[in-house]
PDB file of N, CA and C in Angstrom:
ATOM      1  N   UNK A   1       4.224  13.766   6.189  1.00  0.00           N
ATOM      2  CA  UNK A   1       4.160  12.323   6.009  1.00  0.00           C
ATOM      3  C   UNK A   1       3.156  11.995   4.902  1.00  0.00           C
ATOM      4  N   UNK A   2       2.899  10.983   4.144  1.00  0.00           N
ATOM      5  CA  UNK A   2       2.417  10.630   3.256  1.00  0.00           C
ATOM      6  C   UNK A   2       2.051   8.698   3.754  1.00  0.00           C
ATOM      7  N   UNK A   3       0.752   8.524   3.327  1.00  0.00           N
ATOM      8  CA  UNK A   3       0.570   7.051   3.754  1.00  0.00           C
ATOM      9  C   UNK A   3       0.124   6.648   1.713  1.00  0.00           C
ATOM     10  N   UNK A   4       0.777   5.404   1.486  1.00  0.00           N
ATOM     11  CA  UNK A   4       0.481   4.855   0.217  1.00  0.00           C
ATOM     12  C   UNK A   4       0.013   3.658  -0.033  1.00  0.00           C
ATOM     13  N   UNK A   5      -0.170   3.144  -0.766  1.00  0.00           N
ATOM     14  CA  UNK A   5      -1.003   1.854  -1.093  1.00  0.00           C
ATOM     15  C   UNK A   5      -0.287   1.314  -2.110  1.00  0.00           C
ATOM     16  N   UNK A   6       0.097  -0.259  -2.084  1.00  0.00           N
ATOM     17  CA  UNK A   6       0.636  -0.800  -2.961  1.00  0.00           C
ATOM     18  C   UNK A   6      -0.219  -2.070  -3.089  1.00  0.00           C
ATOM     19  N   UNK A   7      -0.101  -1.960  -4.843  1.00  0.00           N
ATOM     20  CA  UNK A   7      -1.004  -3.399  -5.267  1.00  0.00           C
ATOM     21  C   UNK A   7       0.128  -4.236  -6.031  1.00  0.00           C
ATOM     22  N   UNK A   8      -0.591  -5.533  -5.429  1.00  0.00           N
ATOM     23  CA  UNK A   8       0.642  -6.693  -6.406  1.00  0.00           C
ATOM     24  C   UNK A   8      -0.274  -6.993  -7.471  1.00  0.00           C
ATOM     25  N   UNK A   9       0.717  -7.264  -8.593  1.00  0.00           N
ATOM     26  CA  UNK A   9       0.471  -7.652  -9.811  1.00  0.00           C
ATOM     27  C   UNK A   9      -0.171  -9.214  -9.648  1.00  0.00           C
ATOM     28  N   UNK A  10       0.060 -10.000  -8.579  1.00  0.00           N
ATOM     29  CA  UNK A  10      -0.264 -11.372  -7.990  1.00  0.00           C
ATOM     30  C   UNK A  10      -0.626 -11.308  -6.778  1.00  0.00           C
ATOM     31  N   UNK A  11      -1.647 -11.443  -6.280  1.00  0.00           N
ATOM     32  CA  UNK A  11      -1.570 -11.818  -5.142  1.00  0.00           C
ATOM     33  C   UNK A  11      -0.377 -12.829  -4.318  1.00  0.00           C
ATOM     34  N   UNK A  12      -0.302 -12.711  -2.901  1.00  0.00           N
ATOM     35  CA  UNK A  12       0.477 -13.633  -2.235  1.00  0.00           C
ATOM     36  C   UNK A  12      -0.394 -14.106  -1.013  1.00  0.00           C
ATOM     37  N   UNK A  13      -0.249 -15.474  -1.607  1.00  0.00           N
ATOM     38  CA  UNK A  13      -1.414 -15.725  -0.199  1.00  0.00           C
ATOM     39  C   UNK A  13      -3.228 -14.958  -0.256  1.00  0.00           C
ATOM     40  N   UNK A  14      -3.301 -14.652   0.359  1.00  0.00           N
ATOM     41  CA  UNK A  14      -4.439 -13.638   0.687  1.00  0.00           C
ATOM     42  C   UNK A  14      -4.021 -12.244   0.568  1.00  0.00           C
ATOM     43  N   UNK A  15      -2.584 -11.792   0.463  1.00  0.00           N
ATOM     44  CA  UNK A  15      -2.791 -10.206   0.397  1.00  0.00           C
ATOM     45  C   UNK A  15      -2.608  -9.652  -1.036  1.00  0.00           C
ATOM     46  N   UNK A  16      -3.360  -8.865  -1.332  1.00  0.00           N
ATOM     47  CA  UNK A  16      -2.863  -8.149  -2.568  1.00  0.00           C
ATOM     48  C   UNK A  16      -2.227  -6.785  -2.851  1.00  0.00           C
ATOM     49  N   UNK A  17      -2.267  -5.948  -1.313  1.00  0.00           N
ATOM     50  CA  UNK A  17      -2.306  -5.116  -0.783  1.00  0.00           C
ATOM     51  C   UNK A  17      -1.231  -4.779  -0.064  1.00  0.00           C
ATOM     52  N   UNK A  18      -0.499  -3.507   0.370  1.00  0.00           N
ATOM     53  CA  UNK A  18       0.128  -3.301   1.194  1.00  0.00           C
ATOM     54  C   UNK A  18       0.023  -2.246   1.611  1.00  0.00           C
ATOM     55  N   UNK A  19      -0.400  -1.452   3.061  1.00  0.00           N
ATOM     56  CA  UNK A  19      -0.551   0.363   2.999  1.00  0.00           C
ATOM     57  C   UNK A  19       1.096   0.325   3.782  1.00  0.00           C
ATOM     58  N   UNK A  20       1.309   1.808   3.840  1.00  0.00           N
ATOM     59  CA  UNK A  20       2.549   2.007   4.847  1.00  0.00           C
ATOM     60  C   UNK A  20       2.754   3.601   4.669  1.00  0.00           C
ATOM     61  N   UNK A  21       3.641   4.120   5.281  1.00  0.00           N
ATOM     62  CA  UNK A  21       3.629   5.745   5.731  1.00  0.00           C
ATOM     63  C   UNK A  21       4.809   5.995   5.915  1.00  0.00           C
ATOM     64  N   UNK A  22       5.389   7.037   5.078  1.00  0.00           N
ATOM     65  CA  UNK A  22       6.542   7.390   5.458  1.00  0.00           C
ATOM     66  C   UNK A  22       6.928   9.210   4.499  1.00  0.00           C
ATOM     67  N   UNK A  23       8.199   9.757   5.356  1.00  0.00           N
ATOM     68  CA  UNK A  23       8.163  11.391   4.983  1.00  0.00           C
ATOM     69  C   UNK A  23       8.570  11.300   3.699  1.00  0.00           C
ATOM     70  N   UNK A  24       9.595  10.438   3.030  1.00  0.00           N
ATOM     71  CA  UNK A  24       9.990  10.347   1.750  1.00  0.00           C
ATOM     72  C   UNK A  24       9.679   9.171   0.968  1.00  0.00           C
ATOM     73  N   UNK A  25       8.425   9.185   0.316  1.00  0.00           N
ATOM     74  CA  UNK A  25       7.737   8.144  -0.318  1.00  0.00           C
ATOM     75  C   UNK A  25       8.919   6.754  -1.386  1.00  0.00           C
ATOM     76  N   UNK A  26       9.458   7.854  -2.287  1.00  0.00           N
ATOM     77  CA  UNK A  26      10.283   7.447  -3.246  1.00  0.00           C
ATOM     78  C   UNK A  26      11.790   6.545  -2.730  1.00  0.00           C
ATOM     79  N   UNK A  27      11.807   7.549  -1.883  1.00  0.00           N
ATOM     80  CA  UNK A  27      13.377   6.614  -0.891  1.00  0.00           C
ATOM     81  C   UNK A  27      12.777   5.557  -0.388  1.00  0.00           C
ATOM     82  N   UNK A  28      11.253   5.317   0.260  1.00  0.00           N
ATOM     83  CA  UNK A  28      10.708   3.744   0.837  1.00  0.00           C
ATOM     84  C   UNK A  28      10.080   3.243  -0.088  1.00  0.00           C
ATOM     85  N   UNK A  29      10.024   3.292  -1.242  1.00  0.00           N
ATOM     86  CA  UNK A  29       9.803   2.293  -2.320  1.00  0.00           C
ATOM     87  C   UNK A  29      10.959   1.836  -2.830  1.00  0.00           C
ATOM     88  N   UNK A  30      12.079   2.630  -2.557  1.00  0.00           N
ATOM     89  CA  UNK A  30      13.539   1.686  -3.494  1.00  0.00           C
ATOM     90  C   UNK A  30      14.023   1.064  -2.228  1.00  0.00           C
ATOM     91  N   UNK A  31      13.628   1.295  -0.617  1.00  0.00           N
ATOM     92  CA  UNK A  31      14.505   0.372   0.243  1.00  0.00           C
ATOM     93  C   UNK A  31      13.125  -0.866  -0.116  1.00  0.00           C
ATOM     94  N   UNK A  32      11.724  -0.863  -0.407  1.00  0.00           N
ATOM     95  CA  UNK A  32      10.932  -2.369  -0.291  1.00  0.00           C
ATOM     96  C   UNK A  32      11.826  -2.829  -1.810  1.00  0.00           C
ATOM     97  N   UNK A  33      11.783  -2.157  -2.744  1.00  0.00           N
ATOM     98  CA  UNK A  33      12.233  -2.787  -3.728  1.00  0.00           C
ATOM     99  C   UNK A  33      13.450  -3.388  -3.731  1.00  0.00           C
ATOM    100  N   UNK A  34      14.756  -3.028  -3.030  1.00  0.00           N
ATOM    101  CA  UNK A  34      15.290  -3.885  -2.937  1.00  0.00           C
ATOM    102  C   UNK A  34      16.030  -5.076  -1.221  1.00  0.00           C
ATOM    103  N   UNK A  35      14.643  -4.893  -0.793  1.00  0.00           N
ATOM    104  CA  UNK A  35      14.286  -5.734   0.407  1.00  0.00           C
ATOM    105  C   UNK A  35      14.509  -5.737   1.639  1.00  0.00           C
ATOM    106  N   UNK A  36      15.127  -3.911   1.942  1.00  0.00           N
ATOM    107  CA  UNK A  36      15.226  -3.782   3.117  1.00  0.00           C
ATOM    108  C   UNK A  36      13.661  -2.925   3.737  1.00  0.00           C
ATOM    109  N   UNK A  37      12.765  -3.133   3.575  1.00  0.00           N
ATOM    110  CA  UNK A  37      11.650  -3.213   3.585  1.00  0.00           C
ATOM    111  C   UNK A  37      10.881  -3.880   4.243  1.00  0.00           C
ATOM    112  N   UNK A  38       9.489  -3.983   4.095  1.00  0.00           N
ATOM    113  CA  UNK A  38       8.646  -4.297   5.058  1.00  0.00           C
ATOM    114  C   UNK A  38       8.821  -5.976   4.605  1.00  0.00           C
ATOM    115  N   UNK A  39       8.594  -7.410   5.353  1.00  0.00           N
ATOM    116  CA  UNK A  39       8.740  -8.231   5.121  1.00  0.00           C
ATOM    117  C   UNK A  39       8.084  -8.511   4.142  1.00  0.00           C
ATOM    118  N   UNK A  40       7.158  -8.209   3.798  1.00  0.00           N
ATOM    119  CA  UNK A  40       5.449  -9.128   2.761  1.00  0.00           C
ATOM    120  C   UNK A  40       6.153  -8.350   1.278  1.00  0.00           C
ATOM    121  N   UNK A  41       6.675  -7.517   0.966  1.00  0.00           N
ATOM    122  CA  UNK A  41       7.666  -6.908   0.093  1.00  0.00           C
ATOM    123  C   UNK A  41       8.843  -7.840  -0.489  1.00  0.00           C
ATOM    124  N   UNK A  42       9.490  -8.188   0.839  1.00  0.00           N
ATOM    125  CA  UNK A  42      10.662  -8.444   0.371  1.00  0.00           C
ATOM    126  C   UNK A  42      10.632  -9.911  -0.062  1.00  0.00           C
ATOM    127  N   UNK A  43       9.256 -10.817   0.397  1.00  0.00           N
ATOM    128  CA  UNK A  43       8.865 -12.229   0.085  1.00  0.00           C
ATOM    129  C   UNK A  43       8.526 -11.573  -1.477  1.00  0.00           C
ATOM    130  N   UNK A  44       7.305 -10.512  -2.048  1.00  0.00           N
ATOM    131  CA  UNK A  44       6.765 -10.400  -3.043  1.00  0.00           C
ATOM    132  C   UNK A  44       8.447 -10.257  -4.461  1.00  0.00           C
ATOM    133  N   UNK A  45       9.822  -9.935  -3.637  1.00  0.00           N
ATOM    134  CA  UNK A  45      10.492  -9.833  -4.367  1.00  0.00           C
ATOM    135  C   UNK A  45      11.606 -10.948  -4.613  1.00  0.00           C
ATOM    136  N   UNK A  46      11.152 -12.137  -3.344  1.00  0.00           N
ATOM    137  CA  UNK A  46      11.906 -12.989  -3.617  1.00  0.00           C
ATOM    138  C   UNK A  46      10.898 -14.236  -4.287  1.00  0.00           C
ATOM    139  N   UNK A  47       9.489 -13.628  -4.987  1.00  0.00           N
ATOM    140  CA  UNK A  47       8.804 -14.579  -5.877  1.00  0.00           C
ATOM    141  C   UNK A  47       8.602 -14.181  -7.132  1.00  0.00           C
ATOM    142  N   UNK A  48       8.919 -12.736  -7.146  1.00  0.00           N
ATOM    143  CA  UNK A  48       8.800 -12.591  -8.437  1.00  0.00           C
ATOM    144  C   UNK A  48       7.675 -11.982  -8.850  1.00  0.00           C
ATOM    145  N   UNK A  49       6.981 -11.642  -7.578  1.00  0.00           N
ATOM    146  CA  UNK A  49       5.777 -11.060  -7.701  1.00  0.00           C
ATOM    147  C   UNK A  49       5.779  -9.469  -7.690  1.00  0.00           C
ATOM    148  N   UNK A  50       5.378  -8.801  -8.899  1.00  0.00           N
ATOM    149  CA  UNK A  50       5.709  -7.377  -9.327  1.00  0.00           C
ATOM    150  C   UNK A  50       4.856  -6.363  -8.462  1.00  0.00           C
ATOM    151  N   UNK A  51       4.775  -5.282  -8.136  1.00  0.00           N
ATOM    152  CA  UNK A  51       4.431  -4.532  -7.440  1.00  0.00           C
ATOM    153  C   UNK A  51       4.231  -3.159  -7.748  1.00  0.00           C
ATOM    154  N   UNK A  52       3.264  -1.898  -7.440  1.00  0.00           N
ATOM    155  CA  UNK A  52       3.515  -0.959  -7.994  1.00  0.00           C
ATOM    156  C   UNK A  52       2.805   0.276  -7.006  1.00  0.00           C
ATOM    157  N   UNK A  53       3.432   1.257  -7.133  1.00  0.00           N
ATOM    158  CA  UNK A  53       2.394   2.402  -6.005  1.00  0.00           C
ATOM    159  C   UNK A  53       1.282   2.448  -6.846  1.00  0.00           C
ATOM    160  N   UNK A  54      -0.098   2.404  -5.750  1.00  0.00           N
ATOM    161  CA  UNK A  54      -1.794   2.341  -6.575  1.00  0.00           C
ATOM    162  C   UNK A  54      -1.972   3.755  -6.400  1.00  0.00           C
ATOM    163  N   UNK A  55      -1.347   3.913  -4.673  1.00  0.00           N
ATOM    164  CA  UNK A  55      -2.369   5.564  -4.529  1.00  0.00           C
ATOM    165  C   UNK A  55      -1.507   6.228  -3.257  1.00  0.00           C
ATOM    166  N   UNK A  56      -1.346   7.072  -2.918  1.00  0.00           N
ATOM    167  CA  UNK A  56      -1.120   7.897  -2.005  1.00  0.00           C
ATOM    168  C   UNK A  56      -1.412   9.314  -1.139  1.00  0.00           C
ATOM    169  N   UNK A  57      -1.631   9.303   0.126  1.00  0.00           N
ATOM    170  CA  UNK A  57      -2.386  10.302   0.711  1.00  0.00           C
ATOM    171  C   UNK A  57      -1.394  11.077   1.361  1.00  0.00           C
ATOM    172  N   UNK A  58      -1.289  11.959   1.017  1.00  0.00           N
ATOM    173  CA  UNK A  58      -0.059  13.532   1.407  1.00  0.00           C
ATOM    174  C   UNK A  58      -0.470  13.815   2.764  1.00  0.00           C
ATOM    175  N   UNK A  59      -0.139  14.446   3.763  1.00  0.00           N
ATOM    176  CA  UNK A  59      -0.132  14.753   4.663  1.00  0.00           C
ATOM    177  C   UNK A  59      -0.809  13.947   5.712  1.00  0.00           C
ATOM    178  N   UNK A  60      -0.709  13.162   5.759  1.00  0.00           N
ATOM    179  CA  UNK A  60      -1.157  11.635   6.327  1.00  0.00           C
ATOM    180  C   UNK A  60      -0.122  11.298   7.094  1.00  0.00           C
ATOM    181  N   UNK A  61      -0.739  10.675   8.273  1.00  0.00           N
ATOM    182  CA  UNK A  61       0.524   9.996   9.129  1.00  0.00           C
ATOM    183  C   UNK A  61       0.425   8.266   9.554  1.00  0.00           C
ATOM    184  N   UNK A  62       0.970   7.986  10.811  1.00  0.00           N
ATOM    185  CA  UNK A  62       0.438   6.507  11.158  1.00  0.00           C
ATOM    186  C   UNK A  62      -0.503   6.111  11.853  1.00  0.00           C
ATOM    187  N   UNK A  63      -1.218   7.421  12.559  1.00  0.00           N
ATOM    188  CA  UNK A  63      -2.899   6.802  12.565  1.00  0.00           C
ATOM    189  C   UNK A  63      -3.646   6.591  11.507  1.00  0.00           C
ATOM    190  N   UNK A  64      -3.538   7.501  10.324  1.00  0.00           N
ATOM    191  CA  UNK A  64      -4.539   7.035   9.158  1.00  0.00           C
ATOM    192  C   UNK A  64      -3.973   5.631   8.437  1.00  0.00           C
ATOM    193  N   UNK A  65      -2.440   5.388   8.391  1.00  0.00           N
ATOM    194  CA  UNK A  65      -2.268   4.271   8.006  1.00  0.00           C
ATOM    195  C   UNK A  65      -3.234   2.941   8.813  1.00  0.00           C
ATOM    196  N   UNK A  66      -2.435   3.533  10.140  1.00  0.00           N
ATOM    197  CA  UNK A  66      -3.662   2.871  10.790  1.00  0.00           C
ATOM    198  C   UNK A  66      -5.299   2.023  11.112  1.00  0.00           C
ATOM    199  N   UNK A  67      -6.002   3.262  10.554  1.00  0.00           N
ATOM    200  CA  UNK A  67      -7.085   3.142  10.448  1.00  0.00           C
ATOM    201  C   UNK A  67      -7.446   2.685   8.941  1.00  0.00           C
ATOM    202  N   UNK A  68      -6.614   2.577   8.132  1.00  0.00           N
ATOM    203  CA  UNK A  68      -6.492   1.574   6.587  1.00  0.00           C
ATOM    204  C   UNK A  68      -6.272   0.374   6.493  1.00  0.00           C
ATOM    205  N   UNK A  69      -5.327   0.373   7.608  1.00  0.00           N
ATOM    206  CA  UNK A  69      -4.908  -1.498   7.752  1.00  0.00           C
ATOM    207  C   UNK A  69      -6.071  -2.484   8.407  1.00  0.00           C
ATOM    208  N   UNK A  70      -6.736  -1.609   9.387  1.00  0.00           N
ATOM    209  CA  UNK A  70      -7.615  -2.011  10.219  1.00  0.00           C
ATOM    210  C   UNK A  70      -9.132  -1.891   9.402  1.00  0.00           C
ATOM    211  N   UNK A  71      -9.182  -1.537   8.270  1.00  0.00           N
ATOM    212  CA  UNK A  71     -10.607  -2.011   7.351  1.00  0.00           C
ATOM    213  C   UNK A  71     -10.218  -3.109   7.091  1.00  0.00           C
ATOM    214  N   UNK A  72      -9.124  -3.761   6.897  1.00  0.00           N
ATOM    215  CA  UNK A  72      -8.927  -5.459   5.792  1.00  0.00           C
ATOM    216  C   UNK A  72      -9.621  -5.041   4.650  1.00  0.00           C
ATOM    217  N   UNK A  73      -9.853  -4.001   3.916  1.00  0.00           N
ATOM    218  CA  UNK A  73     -10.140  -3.960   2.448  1.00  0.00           C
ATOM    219  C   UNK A  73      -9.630  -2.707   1.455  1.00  0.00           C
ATOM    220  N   UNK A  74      -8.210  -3.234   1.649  1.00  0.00           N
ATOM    221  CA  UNK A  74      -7.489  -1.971   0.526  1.00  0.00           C
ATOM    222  C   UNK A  74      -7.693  -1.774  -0.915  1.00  0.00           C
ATOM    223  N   UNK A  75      -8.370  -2.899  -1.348  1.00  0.00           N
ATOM    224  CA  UNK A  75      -8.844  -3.173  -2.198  1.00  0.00           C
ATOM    225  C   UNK A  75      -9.987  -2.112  -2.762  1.00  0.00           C
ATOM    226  N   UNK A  76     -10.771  -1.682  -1.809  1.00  0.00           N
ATOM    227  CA  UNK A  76     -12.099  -0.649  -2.172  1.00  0.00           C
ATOM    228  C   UNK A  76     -11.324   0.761  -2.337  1.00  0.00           C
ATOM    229  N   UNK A  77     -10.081   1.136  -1.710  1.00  0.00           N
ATOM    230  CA  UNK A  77      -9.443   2.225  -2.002  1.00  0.00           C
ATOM    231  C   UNK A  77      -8.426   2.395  -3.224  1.00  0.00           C
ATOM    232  N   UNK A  78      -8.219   0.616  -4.068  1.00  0.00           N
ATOM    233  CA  UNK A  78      -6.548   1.497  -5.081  1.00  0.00           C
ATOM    234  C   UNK A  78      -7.485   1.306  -6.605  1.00  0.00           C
ATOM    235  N   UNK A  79      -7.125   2.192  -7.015  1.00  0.00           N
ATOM    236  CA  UNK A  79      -7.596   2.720  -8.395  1.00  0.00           C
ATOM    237  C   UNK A  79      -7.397   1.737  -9.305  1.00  0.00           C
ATOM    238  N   UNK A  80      -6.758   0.218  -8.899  1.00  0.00           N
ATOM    239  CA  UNK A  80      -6.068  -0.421 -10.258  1.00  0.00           C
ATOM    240  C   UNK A  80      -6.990  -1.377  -9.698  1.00  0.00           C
ATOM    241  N   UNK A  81      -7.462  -1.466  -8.609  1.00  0.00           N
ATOM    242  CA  UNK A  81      -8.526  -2.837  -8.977  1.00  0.00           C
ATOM    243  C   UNK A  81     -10.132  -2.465  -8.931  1.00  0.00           C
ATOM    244  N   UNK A  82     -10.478  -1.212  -8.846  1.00  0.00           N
ATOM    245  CA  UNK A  82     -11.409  -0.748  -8.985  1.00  0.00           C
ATOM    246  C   UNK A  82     -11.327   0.746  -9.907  1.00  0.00           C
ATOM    247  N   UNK A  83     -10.719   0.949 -11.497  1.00  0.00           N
ATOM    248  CA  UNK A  83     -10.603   2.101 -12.113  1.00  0.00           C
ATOM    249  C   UNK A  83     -11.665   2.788 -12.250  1.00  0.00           C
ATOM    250  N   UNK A  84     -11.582   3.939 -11.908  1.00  0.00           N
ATOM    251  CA  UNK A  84     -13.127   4.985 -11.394  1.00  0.00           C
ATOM    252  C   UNK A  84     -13.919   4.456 -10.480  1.00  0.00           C
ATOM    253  N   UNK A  85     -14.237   3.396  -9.782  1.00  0.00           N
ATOM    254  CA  UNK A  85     -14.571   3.261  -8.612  1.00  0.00           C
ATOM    255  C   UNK A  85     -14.145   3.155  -7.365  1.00  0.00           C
ATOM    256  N   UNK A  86     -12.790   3.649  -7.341  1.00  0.00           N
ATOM    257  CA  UNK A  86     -12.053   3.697  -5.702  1.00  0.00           C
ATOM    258  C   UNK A  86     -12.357   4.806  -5.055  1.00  0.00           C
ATOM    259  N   UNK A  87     -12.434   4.382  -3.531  1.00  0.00           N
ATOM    260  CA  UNK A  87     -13.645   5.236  -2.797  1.00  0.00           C
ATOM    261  C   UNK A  87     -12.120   6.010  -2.310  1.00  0.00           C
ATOM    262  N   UNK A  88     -12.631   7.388  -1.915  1.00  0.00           N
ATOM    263  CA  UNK A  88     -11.675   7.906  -1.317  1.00  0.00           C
ATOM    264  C   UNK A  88     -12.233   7.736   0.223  1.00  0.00           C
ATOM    265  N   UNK A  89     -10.834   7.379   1.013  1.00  0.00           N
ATOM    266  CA  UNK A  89     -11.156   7.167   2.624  1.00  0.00           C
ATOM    267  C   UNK A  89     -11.935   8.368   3.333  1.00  0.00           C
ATOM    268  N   UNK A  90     -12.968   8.175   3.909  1.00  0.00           N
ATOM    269  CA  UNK A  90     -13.546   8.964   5.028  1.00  0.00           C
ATOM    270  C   UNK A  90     -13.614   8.211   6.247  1.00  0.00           C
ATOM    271  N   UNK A  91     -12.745   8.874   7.473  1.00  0.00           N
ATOM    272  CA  UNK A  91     -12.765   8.400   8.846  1.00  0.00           C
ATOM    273  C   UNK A  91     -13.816   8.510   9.043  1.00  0.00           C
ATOM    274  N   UNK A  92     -15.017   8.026   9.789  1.00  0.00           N
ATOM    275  CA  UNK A  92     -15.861   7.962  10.851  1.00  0.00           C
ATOM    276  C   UNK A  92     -15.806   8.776  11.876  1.00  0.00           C
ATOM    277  N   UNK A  93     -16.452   9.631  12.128  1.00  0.00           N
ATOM    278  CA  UNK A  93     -16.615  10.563  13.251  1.00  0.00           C
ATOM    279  C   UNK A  93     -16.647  10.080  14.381  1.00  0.00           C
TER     280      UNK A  93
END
């Protein structure tokens, strides 16, 4: 499994962000892209709001997605809104 991070080119609302997890990364970026996808996706594609993979963690499943969604700051992890300063995730012991 692989968990990834997507940044919008616009924010929507308050999110700019999207994490999610899945075994074939590339096949769940063309079902958000064309909107059979997670909802906050398929709004970002019915505004026009562009989107792009920031980052992705390989052998990752849906607790670490998990424990990504549950910081509220994806922002400190994708490389495009912090270039050379995105922290790589460390769980808490």
């Amino acid at each position: 499994m692989t968990v990834y991070l997507i940044h919008f080119q616009t924010k929507l609302k308050h999110a700019g962000h999207y994490v999610g997890y899945a075994a074939r990364v590339g096949q769940r970026l063309a079902h958000h892209k064309d909107g059979s996808g997670a909802r906050i996706l398929a709004v970002c594609n019915e505004r026009g709001i562009r989107y792009d993979l920031a980052r992705a963690w390989e052998g990752q499943g849906r607790e670490f997605e998990r424990k990504l969604k549950n910081c509220k700051n994806a922002a400190r992890y994708c490389p495009v809104c912090k270039p050379g300063h995105a922290r790589e995730y460390k769980p808490k012991v």
